[in-house]
Protein backbone atom coordinates (compact mmCIF):
# COMPACT_ATOMS: atom_id res chain seq x y z
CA UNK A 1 17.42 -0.92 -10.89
CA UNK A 2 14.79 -1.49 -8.48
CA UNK A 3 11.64 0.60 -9.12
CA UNK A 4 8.15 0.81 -7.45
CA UNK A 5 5.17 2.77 -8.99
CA UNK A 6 2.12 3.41 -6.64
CA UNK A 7 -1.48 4.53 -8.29
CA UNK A 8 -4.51 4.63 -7.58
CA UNK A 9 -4.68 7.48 -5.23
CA UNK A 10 -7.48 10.30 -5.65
CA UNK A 11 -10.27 12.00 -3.10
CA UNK A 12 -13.09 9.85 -2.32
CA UNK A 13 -15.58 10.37 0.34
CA UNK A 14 -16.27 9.36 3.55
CA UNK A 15 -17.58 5.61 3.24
CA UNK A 16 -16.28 5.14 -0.37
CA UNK A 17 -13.43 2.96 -1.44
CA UNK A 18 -10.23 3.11 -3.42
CA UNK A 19 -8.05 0.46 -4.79
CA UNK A 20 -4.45 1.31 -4.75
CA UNK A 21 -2.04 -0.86 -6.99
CA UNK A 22 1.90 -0.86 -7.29
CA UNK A 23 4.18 -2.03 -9.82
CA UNK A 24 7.27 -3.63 -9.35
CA UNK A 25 10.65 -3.74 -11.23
CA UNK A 26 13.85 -4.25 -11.01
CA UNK A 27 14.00 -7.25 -8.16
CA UNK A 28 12.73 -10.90 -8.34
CA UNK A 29 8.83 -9.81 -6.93
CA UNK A 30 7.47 -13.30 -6.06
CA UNK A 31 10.69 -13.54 -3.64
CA UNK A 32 9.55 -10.84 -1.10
CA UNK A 33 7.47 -10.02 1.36
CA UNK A 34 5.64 -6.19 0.32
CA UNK A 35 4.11 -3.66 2.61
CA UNK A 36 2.40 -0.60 2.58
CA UNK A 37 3.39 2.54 4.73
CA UNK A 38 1.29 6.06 4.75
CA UNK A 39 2.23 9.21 5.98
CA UNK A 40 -0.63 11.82 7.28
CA UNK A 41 0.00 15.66 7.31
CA UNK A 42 1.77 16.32 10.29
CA UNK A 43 2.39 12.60 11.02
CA UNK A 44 5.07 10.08 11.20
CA UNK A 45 4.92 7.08 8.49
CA UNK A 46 3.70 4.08 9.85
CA UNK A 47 2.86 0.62 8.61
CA UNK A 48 -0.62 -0.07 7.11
CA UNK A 49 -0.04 -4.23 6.14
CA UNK A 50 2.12 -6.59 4.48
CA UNK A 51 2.02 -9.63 2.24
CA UNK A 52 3.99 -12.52 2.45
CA UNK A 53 6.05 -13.83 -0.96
CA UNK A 54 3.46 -15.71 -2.23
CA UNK A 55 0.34 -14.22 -0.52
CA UNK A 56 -0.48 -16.91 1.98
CA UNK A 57 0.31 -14.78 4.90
CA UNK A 58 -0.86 -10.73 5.39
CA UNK A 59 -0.55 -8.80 8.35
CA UNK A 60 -2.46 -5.45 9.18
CA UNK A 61 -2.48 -2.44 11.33
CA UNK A 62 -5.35 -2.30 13.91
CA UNK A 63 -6.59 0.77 12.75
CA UNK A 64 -7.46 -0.37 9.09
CA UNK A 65 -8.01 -4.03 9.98
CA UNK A 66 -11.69 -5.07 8.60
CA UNK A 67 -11.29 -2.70 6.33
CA UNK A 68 -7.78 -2.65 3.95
CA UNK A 69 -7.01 -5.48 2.23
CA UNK A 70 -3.57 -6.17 0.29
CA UNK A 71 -3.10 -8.78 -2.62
CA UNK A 72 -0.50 -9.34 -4.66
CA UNK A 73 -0.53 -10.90 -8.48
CA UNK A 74 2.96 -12.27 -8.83
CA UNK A 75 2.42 -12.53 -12.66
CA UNK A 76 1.97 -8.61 -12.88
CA UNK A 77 4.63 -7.89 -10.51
CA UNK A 78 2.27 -5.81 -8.46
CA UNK A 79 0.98 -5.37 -4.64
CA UNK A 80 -2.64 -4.05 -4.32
CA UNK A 81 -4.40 -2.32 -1.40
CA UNK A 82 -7.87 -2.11 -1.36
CA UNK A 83 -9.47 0.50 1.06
CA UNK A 84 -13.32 0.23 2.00
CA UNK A 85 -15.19 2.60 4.87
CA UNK A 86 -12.29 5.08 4.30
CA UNK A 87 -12.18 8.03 7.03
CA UNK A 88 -10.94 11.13 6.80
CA UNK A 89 -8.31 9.98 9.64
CA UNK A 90 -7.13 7.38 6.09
CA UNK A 91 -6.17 10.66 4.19
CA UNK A 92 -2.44 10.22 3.72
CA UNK A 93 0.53 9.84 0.86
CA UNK A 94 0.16 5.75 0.61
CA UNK A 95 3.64 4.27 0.16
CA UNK A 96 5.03 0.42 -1.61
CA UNK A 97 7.86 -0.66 0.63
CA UNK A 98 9.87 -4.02 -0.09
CA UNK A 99 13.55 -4.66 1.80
CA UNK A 100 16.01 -6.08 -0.37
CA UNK A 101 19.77 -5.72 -0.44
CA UNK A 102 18.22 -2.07 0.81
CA UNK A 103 15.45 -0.20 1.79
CA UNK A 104 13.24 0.64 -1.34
CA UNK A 105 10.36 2.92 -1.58
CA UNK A 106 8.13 3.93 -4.24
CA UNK A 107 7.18 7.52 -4.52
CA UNK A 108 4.00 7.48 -3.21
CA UNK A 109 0.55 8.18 -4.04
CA UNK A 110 -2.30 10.82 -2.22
CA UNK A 111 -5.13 9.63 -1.00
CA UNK A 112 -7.57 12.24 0.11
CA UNK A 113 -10.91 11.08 2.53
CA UNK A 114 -12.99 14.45 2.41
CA UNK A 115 -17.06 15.41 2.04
């Protein structure tokens, strides 16, 4: 059974940073490209970055480019986004994302940008 576990979540302040980690089970991790998605109050989910299989390649949304980066340690089964400068426009539920046979999605994790 596939399963993805996001942490790392919490409030942090304007400027600070947070590093967000999920877990992977289930699925052969080292075989798949992984992404993160976050979802803002009132806002559709969109597409923060991805990582290729085996790391070589990531890909990020212009609005946290410079600033997010995602990693992946294959060994651990687990993806990694690490957010510097956050905003209060970052404040969101931060989501793992992999497609497989199917669409699988962990169950999120709050991150809160607020003075």
């Amino acid at each position: 059974q596939v399963r993805l576990v996001e942490s790392g979540g919490g409030l942090v302040q304007p400027g600070g940073s947070l590093r967000l980690a999920c877990t992977a089970s289930g699925f052969t991790f080292r075989d798949y490209t992984m992404s993160w998605y976050r979802q803002g109050p009132g806002k559709e989910r969109e597409l923060v970055g991805h990582i290729s299989a085996v790391g070589e390649a990531t890909n990020y949304a212009d609005s946290v480019k410079g600033r997010f980066t995602i990693s992946r340690d294959n060994d651990k089964n687990t993806v990694y986004l690490q957010m510097n400068s956050l905003k209060p426009d970052d404040t969101a539920a931060y989501y793992c994302h992999f497609m497989g046979a199917g669409s699988s999605w962990g169950r999120g994790t709050q991150v809160t940008v607020s003075s």
